[in-house]
C-alpha atoms as a PDB file:
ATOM      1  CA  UNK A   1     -86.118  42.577  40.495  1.00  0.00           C
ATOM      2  CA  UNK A   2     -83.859  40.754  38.043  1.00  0.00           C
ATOM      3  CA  UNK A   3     -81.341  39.438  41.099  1.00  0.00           C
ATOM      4  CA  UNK A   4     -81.736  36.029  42.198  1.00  0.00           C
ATOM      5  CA  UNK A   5     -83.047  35.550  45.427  1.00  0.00           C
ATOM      6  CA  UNK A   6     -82.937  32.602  48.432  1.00  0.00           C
ATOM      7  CA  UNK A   7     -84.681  31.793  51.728  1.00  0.00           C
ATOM      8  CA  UNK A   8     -83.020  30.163  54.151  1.00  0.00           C
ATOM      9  CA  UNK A   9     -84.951  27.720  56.740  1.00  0.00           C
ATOM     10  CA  UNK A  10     -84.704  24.708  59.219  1.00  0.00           C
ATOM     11  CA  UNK A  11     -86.396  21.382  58.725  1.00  0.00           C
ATOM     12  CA  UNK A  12     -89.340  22.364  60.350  1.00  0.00           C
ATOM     13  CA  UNK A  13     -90.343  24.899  58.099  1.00  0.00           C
ATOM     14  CA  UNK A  14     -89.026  23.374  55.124  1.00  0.00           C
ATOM     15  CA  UNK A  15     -91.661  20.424  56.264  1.00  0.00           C
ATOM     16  CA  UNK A  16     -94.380  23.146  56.033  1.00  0.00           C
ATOM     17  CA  UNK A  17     -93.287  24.313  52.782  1.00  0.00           C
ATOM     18  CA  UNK A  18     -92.588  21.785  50.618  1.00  0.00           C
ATOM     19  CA  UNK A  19     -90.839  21.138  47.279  1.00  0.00           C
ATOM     20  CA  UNK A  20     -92.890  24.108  46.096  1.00  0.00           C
ATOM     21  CA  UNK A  21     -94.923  26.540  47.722  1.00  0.00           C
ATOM     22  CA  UNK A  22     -95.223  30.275  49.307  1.00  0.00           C
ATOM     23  CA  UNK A  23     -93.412  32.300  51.823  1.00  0.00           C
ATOM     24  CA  UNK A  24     -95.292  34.252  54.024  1.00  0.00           C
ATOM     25  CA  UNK A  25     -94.921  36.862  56.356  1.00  0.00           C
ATOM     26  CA  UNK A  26     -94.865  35.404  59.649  1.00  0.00           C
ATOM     27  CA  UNK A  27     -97.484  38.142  60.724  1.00  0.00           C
ATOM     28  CA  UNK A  28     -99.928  36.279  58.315  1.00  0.00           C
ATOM     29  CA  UNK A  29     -99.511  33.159  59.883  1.00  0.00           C
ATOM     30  CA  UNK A  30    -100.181  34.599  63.093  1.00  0.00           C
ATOM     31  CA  UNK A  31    -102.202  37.121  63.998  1.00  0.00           C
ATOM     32  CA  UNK A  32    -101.889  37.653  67.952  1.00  0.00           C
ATOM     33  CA  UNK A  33     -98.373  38.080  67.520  1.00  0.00           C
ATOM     34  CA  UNK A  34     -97.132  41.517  69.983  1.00  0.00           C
ATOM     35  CA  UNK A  35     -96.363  44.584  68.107  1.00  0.00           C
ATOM     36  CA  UNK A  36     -92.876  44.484  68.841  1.00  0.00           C
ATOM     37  CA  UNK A  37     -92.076  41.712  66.913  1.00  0.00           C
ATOM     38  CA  UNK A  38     -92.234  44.096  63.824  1.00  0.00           C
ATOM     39  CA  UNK A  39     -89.847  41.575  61.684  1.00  0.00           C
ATOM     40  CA  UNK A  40     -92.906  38.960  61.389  1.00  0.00           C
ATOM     41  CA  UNK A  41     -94.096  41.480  59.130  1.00  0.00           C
ATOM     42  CA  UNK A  42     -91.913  40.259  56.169  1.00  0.00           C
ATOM     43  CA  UNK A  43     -90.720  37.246  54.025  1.00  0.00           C
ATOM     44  CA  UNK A  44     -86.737  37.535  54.444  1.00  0.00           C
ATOM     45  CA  UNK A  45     -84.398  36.752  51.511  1.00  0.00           C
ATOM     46  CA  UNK A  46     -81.474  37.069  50.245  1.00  0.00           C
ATOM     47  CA  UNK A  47     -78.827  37.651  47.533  1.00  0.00           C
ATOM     48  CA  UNK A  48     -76.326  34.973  49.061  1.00  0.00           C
ATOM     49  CA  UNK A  49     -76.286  31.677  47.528  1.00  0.00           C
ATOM     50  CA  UNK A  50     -74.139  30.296  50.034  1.00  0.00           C
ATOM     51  CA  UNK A  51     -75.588  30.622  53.379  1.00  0.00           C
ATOM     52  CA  UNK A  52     -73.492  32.472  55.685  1.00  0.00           C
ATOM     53  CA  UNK A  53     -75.161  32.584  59.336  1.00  0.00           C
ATOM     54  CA  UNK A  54     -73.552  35.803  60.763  1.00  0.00           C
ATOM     55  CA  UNK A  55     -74.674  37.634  57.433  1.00  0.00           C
ATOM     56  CA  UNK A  56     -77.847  36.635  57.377  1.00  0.00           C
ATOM     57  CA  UNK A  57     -78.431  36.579  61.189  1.00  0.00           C
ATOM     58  CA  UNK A  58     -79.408  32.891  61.352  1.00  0.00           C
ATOM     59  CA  UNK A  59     -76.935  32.318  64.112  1.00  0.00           C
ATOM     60  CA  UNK A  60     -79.327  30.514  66.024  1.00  0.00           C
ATOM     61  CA  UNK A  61     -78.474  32.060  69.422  1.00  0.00           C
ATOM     62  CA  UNK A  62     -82.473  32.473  70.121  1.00  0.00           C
ATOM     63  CA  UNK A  63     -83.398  29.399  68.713  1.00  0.00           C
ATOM     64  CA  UNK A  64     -82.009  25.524  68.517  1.00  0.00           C
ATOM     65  CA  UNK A  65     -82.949  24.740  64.336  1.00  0.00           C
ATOM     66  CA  UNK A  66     -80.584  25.387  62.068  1.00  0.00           C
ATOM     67  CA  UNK A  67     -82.056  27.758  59.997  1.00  0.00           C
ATOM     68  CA  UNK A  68     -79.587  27.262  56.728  1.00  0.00           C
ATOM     69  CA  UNK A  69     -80.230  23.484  56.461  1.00  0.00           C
ATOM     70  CA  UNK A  70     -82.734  24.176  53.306  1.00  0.00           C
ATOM     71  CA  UNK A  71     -82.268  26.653  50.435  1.00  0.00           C
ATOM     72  CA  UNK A  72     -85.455  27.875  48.625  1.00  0.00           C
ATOM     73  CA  UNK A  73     -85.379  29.938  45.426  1.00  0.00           C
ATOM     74  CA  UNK A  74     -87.445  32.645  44.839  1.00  0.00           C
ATOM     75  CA  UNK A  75     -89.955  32.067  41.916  1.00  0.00           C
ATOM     76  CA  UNK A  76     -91.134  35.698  41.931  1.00  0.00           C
ATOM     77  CA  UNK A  77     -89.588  38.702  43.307  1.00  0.00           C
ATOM     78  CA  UNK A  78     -92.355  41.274  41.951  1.00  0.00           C
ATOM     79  CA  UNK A  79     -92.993  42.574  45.604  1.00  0.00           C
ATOM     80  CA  UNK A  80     -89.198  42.004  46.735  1.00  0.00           C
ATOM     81  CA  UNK A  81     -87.880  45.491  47.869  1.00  0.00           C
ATOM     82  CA  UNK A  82     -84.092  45.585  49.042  1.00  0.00           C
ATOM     83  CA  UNK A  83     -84.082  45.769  53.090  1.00  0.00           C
ATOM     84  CA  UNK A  84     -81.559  48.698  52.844  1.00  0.00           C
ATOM     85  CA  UNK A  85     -84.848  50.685  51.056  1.00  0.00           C
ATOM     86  CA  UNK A  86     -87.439  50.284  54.050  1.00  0.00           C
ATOM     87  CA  UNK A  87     -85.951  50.011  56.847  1.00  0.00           C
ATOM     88  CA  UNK A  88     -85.253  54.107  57.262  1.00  0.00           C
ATOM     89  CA  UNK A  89     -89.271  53.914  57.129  1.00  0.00           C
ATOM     90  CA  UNK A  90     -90.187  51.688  59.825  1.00  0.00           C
ATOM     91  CA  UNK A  91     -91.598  53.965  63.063  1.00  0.00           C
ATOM     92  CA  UNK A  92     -89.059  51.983  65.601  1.00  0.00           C
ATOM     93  CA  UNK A  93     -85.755  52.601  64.144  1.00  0.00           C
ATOM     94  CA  UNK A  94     -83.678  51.621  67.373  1.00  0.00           C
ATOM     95  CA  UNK A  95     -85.113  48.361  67.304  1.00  0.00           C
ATOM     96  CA  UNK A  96     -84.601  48.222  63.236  1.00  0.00           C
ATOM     97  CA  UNK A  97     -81.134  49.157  64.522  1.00  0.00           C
ATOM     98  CA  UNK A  98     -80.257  46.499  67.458  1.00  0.00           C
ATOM     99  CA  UNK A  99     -81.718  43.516  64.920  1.00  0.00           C
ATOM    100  CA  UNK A 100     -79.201  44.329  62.194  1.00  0.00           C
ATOM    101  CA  UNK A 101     -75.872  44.833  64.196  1.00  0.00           C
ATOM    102  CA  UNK A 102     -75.101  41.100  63.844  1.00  0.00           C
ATOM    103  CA  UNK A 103     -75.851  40.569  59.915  1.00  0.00           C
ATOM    104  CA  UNK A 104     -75.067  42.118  56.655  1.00  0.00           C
ATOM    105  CA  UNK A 105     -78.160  44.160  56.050  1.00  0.00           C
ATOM    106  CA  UNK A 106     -77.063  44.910  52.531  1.00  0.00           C
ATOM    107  CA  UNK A 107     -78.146  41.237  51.735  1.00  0.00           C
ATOM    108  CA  UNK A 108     -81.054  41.211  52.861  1.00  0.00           C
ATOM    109  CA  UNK A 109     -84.771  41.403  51.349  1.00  0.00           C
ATOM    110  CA  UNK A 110     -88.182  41.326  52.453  1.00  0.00           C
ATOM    111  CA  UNK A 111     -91.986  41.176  51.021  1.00  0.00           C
ATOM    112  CA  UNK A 112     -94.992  41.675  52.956  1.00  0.00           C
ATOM    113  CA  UNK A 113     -96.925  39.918  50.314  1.00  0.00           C
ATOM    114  CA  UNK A 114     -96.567  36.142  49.661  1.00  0.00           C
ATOM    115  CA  UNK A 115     -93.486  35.064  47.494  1.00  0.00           C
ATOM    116  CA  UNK A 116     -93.750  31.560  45.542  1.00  0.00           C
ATOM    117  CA  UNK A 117     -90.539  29.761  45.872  1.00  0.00           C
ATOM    118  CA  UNK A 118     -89.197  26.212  45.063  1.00  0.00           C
ATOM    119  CA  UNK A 119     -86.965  23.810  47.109  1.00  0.00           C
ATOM    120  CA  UNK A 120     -83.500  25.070  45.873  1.00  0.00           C
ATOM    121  CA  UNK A 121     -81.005  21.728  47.466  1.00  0.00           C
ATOM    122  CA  UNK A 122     -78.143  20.683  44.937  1.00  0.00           C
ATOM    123  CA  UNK A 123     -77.504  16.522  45.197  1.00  0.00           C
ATOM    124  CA  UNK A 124     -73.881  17.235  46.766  1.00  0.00           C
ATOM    125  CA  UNK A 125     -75.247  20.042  49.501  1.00  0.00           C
ATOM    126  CA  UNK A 126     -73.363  23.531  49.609  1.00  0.00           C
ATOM    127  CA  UNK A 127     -71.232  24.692  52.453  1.00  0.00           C
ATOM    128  CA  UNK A 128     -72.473  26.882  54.945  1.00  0.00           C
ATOM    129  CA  UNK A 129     -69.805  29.865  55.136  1.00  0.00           C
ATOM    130  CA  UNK A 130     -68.217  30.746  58.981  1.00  0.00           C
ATOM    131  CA  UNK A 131     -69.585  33.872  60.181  1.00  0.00           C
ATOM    132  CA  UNK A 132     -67.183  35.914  58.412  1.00  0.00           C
ATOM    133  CA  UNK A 133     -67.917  38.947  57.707  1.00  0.00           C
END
């Protein structure tokens, strides 16, 4: 994949990650996690260098952090696959269905392998888009 890629994150995570370091699936990072959380499966990116919390579902209505205060670039996208590609192959497709009405799946990408990425924060900050659509 030749298309540069972001993650977004909150402070939290950022603290776990670092300046430089690896995304991984959430899955990895926790094994007893229930079956139905099938997204923990993947590393989510994206094409958008601005965030934009409606598109990328980071609207924080399950969760307090604000999940577009750090930007990471994507070092390698070898195992990158567009979400648009998979997600017709996933055995629960109403529940792919009912996480994606809020967001712009189109923008979206995922890895289920680890993906090396570097803190991506220019001096003056970027703005964080209204949840336009």
């Amino acid at each position: 994949m030749t298309q540069q890629l972001w993650h977004y994150t909150c402070e939290h995570a950022a603290d776990k990650i670092g300046e430089r370091g690896v995304l991984l699936p959430g899955a990895e990072l926790n094994k007893d996690l229930p079956e139905w959380l099938w997204w923990a499966n993947y590393v989510w990116l994206t094409d958008l260098p601005a965030a934009n919390r409606g598109a990328l579902g980071l609207t924080s209505y399950a969760i307090e952090c604000d999940r577009t205060e750090y930007r990471y670039r994507v070092l390698d996208a070898r195992h990158v696959r567009s979400w648009i590609s998979i997600r017709r192959t996933l055995s629960h497709p109403e529940d792919v269905e009912d996480a994606t009405l809020d967001g712009r799946p189109a923008h979206w990408y995922v890895s289920t392998h680890p993906v090396p990425v570097v803190l991506d924060q220019p001096e003056d900050g970027w703005t964080v888009r209204p949840d336009v659509r």
